[in-house]
PDB file of N, CA and C in Angstrom:
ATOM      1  N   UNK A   1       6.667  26.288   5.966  1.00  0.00           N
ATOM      2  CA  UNK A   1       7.191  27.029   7.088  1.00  0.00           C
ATOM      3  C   UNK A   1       6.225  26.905   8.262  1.00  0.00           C
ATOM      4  N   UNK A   2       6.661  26.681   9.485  1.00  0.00           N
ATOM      5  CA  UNK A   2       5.573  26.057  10.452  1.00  0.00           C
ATOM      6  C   UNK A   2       5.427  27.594  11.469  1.00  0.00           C
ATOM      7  N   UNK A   3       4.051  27.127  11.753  1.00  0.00           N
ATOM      8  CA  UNK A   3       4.193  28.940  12.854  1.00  0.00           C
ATOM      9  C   UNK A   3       3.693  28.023  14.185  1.00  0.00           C
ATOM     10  N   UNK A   4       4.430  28.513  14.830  1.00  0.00           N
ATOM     11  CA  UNK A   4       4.289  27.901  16.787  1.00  0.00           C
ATOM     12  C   UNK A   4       3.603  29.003  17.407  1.00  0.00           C
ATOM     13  N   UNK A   5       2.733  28.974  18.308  1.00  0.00           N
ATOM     14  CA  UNK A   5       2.131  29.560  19.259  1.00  0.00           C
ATOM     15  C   UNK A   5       3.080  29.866  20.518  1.00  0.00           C
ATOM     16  N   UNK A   6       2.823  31.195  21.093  1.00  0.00           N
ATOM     17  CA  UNK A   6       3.834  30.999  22.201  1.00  0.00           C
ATOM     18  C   UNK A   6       2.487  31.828  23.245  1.00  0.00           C
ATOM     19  N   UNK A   7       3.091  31.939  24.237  1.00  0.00           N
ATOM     20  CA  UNK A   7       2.033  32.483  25.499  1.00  0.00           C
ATOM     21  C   UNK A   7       3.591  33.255  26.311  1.00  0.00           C
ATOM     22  N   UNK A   8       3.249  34.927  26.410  1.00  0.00           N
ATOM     23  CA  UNK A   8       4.585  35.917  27.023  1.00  0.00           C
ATOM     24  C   UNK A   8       4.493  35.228  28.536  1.00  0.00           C
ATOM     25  N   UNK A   9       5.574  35.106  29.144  1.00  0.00           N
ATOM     26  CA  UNK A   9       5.546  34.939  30.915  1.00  0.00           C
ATOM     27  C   UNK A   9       5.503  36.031  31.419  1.00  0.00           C
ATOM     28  N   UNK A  10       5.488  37.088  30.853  1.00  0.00           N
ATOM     29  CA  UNK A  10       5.387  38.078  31.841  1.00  0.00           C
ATOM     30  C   UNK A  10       4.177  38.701  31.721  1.00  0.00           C
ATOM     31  N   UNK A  11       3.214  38.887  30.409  1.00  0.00           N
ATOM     32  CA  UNK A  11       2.340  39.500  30.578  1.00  0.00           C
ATOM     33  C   UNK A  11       0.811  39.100  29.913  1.00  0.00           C
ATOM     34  N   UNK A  12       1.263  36.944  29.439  1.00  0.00           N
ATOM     35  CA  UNK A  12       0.221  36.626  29.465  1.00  0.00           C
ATOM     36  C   UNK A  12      -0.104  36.355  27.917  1.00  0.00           C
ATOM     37  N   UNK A  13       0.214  37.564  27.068  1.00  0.00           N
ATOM     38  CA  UNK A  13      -0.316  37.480  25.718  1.00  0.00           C
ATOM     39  C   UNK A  13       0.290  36.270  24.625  1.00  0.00           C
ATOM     40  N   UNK A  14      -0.841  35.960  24.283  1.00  0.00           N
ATOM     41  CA  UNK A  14      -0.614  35.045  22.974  1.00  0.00           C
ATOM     42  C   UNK A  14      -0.185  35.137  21.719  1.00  0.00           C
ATOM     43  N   UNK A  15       0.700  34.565  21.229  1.00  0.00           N
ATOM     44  CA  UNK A  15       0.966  35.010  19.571  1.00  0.00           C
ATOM     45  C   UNK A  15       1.978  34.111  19.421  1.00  0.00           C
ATOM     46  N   UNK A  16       1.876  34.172  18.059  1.00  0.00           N
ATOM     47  CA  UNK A  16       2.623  33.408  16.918  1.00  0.00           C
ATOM     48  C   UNK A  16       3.710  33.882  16.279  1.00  0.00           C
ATOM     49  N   UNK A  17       4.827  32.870  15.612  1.00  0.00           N
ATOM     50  CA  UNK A  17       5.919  33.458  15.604  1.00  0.00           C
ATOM     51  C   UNK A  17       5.889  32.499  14.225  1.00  0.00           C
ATOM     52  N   UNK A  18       6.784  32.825  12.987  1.00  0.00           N
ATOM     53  CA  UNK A  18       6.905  31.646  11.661  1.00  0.00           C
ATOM     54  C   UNK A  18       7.876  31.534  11.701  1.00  0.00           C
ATOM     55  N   UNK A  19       8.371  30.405  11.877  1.00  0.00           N
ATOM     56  CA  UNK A  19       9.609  29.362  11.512  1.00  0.00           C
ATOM     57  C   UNK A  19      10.136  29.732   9.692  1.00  0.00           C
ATOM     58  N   UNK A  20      11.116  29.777   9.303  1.00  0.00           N
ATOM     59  CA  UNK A  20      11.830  29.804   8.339  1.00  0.00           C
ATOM     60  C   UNK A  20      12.393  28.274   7.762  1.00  0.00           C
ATOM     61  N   UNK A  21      13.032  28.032   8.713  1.00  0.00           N
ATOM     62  CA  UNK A  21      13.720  26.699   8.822  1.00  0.00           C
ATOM     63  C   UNK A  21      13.855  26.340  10.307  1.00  0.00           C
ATOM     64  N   UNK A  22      14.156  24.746  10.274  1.00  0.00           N
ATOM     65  CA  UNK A  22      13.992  24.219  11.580  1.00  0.00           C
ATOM     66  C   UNK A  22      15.550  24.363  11.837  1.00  0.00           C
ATOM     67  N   UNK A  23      16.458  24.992  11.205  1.00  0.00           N
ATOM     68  CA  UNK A  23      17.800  25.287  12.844  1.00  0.00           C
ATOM     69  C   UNK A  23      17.674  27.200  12.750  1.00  0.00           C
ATOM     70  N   UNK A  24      16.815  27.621  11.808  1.00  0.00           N
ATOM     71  CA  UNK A  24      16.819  29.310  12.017  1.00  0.00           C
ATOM     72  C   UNK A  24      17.185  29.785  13.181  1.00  0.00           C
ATOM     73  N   UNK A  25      17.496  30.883  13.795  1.00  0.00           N
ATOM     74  CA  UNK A  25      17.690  31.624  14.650  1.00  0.00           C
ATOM     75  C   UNK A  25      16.544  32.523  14.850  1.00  0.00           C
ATOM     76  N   UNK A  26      15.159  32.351  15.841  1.00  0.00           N
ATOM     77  CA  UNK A  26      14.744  33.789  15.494  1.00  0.00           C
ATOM     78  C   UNK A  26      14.024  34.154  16.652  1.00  0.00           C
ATOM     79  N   UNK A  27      14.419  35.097  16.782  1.00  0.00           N
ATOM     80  CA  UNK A  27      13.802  36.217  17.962  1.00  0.00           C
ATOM     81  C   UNK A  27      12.162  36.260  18.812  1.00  0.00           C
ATOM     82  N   UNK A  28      11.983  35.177  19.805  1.00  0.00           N
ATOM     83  CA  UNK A  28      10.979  35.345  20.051  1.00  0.00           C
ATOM     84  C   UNK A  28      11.308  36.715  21.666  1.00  0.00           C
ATOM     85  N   UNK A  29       9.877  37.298  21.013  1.00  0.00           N
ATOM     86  CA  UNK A  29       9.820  38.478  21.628  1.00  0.00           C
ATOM     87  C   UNK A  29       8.225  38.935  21.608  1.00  0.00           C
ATOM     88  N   UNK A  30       7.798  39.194  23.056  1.00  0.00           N
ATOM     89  CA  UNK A  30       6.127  39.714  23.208  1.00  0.00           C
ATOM     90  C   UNK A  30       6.404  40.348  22.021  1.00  0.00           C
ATOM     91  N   UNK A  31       4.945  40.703  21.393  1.00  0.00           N
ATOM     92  CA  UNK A  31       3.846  41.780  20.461  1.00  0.00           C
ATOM     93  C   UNK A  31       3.450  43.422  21.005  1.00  0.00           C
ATOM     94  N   UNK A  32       3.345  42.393  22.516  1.00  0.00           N
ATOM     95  CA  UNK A  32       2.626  43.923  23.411  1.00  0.00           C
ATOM     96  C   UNK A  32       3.473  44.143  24.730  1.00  0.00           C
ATOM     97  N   UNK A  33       4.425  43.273  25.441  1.00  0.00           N
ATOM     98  CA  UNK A  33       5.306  44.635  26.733  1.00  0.00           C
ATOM     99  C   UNK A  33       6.674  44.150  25.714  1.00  0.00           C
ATOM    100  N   UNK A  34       7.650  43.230  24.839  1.00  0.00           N
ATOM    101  CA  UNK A  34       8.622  43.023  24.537  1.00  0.00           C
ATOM    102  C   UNK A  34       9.566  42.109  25.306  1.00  0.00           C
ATOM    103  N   UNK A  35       8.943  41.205  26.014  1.00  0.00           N
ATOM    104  CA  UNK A  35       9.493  40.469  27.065  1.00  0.00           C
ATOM    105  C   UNK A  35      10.145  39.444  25.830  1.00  0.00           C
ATOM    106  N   UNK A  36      11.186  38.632  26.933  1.00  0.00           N
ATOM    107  CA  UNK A  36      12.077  38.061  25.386  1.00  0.00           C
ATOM    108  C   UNK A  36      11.326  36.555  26.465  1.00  0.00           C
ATOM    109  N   UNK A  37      10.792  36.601  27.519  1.00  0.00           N
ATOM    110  CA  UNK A  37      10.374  35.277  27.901  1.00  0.00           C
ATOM    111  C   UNK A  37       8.964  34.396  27.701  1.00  0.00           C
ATOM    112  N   UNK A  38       8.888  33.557  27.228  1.00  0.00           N
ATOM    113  CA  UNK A  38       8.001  33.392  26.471  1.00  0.00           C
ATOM    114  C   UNK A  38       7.561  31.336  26.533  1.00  0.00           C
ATOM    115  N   UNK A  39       6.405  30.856  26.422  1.00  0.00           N
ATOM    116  CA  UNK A  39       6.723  29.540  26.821  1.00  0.00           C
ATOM    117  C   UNK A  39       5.638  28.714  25.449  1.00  0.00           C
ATOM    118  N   UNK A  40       6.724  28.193  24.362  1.00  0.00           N
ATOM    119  CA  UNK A  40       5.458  27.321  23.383  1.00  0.00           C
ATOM    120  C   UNK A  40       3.999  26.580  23.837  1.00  0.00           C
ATOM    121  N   UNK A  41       3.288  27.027  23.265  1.00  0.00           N
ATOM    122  CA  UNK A  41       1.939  25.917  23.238  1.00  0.00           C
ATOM    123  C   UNK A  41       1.528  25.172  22.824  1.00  0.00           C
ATOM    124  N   UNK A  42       0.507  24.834  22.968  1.00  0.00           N
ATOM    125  CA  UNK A  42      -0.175  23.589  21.634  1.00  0.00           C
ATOM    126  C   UNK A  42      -1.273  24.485  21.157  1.00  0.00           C
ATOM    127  N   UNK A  43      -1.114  24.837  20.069  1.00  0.00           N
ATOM    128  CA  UNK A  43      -2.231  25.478  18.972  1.00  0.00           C
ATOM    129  C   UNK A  43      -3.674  24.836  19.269  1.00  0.00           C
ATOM    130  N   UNK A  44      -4.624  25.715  19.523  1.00  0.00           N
ATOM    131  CA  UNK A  44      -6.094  25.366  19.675  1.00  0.00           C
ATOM    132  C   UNK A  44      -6.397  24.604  18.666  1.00  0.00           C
ATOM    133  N   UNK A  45      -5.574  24.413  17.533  1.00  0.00           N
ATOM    134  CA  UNK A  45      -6.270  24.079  15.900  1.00  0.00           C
ATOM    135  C   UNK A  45      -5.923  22.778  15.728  1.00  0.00           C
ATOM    136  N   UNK A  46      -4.549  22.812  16.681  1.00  0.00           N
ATOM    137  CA  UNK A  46      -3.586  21.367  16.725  1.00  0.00           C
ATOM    138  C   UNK A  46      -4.725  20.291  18.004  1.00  0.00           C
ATOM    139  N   UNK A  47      -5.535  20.521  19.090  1.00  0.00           N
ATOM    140  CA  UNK A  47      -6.152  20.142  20.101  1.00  0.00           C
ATOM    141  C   UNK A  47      -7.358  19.577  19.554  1.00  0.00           C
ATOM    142  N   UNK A  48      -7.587  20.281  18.218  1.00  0.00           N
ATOM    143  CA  UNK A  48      -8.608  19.529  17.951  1.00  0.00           C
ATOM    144  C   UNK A  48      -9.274  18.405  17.019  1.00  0.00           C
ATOM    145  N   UNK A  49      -7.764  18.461  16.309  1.00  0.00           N
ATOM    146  CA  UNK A  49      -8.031  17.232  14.827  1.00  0.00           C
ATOM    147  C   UNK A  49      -8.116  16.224  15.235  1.00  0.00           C
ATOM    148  N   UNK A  50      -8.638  15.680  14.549  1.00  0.00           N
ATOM    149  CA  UNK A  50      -9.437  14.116  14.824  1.00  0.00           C
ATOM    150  C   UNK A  50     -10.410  14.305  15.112  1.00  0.00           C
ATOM    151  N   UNK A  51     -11.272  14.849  15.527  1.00  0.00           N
ATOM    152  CA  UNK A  51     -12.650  15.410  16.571  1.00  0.00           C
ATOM    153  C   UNK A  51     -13.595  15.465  15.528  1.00  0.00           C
ATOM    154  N   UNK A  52     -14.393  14.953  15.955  1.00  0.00           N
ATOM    155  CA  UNK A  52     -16.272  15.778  15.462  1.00  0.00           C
ATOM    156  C   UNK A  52     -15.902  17.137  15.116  1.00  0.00           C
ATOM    157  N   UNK A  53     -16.682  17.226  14.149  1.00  0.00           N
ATOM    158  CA  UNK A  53     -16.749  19.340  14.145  1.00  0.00           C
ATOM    159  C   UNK A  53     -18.261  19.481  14.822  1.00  0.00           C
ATOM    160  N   UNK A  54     -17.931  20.437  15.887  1.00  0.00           N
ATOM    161  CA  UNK A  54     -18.788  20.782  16.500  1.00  0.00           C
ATOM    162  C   UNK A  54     -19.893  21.849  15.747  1.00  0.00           C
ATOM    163  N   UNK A  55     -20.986  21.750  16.653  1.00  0.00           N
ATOM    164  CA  UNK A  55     -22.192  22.660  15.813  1.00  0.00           C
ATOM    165  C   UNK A  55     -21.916  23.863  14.969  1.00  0.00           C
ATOM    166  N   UNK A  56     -21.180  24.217  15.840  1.00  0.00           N
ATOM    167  CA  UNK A  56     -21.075  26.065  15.495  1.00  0.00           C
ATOM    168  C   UNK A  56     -19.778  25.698  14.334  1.00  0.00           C
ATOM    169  N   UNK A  57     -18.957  25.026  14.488  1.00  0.00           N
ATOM    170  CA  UNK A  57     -17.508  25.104  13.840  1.00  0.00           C
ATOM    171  C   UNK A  57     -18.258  24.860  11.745  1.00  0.00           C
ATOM    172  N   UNK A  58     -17.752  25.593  10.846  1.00  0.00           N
ATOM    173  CA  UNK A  58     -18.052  25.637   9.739  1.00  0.00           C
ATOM    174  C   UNK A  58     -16.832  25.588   8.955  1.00  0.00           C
ATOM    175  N   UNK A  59     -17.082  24.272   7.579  1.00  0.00           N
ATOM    176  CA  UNK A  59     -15.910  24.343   6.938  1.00  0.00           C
ATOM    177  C   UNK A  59     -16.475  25.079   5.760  1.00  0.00           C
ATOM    178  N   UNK A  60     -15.787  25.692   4.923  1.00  0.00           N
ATOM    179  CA  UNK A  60     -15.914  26.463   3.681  1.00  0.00           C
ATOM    180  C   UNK A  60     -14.778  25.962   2.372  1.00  0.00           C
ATOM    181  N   UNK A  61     -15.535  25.822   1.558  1.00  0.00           N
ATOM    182  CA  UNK A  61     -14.382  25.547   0.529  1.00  0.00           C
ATOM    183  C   UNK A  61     -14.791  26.083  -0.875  1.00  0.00           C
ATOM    184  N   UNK A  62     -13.612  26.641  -1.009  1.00  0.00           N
ATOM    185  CA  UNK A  62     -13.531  27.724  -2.189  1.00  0.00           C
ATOM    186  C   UNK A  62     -12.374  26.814  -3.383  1.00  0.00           C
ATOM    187  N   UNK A  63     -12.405  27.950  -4.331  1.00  0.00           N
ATOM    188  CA  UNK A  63     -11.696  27.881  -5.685  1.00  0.00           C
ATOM    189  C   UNK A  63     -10.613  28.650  -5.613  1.00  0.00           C
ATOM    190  N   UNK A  64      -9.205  27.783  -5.541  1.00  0.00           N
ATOM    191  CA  UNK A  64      -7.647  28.236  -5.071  1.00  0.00           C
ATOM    192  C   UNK A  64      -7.244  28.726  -6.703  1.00  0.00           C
ATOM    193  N   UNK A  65      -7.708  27.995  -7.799  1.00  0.00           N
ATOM    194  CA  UNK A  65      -6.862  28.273  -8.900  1.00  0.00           C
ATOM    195  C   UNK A  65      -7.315  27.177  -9.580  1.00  0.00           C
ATOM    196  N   UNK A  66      -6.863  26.612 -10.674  1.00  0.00           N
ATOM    197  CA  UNK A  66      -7.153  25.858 -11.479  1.00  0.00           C
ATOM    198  C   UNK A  66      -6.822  24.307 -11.362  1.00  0.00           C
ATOM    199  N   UNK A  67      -8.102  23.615 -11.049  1.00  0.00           N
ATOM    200  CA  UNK A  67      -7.897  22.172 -10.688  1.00  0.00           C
ATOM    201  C   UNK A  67      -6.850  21.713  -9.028  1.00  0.00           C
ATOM    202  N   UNK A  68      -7.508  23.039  -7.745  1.00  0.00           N
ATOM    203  CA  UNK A  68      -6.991  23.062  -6.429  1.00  0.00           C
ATOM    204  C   UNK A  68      -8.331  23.905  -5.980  1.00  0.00           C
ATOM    205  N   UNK A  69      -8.331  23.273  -4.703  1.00  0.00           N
ATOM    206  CA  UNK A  69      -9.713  24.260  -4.011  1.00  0.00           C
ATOM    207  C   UNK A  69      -8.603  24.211  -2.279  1.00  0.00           C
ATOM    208  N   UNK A  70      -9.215  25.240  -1.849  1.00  0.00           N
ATOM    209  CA  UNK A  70      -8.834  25.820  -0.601  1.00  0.00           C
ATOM    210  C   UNK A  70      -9.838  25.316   0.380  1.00  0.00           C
ATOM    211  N   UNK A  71      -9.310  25.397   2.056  1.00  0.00           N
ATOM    212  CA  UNK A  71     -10.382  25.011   2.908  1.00  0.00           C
ATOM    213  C   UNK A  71     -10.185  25.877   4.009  1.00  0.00           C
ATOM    214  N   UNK A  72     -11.073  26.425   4.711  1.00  0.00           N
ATOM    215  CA  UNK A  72     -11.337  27.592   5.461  1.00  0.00           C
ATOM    216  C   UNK A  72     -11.824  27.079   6.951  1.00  0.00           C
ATOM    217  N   UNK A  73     -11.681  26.493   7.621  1.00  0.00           N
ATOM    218  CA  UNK A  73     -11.782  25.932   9.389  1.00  0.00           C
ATOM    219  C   UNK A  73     -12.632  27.373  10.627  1.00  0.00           C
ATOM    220  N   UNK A  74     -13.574  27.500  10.771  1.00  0.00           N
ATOM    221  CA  UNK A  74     -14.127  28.515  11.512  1.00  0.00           C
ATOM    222  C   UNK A  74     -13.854  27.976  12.264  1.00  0.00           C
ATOM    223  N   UNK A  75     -13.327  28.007  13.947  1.00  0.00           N
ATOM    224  CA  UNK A  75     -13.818  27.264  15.255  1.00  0.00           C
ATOM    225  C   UNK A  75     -14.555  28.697  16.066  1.00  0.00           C
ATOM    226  N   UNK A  76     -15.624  28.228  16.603  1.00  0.00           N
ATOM    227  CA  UNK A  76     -15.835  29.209  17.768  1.00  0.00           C
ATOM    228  C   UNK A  76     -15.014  29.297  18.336  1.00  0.00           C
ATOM    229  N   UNK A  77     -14.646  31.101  18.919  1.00  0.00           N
ATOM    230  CA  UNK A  77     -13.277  31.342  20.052  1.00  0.00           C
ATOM    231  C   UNK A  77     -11.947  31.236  19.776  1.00  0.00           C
ATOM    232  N   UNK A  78     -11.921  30.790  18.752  1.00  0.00           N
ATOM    233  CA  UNK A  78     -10.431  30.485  18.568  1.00  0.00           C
ATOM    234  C   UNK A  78     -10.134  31.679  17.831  1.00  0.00           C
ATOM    235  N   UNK A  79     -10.542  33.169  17.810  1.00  0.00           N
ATOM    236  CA  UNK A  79     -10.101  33.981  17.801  1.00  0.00           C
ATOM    237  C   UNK A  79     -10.191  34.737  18.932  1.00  0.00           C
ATOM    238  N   UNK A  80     -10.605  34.412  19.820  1.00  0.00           N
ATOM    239  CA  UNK A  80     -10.261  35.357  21.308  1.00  0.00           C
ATOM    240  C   UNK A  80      -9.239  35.253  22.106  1.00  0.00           C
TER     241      UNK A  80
END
């Protein structure tokens, strides 16, 4: 299930919305004023593959379950 980034036109804020299926019907709508206008982005996470990992950026990899490990992507900022 794919999640798209959107950016509200009216008041700026960022957020994400999850896809179900690609002909779903679904309600994009701000988080914070409810504006139904809204314009897709390109994911900070999507801007940067292929790239060097930079100094600060840290990968982590853990134990998902039996004979699968998980991977954990820090970027600086890309939570602000």
């Amino acid at each position: 299930m794919p999640i798209f980034e959107f950016r509200c036109a009216a008041c700026g804020k960022l957020f994400e919305k999850l896809f179900g299926q690609a002909d779903e019907k679904v309600e994009i709508k701000c988080p914070e004023c409810g504006s139904e206008e809204a314009d897709r982005v390109i994911s900070r996470a999507n801007s940067i593959m292929g790239r060097g990992k930079g100094k600060d950026t840290k990968l982590t990899t853990k134990s998902c379950g039996p004979g699968s490990s998980c991977h954990t992507l820090e970027i600086p900022g890309a939570g602000d």
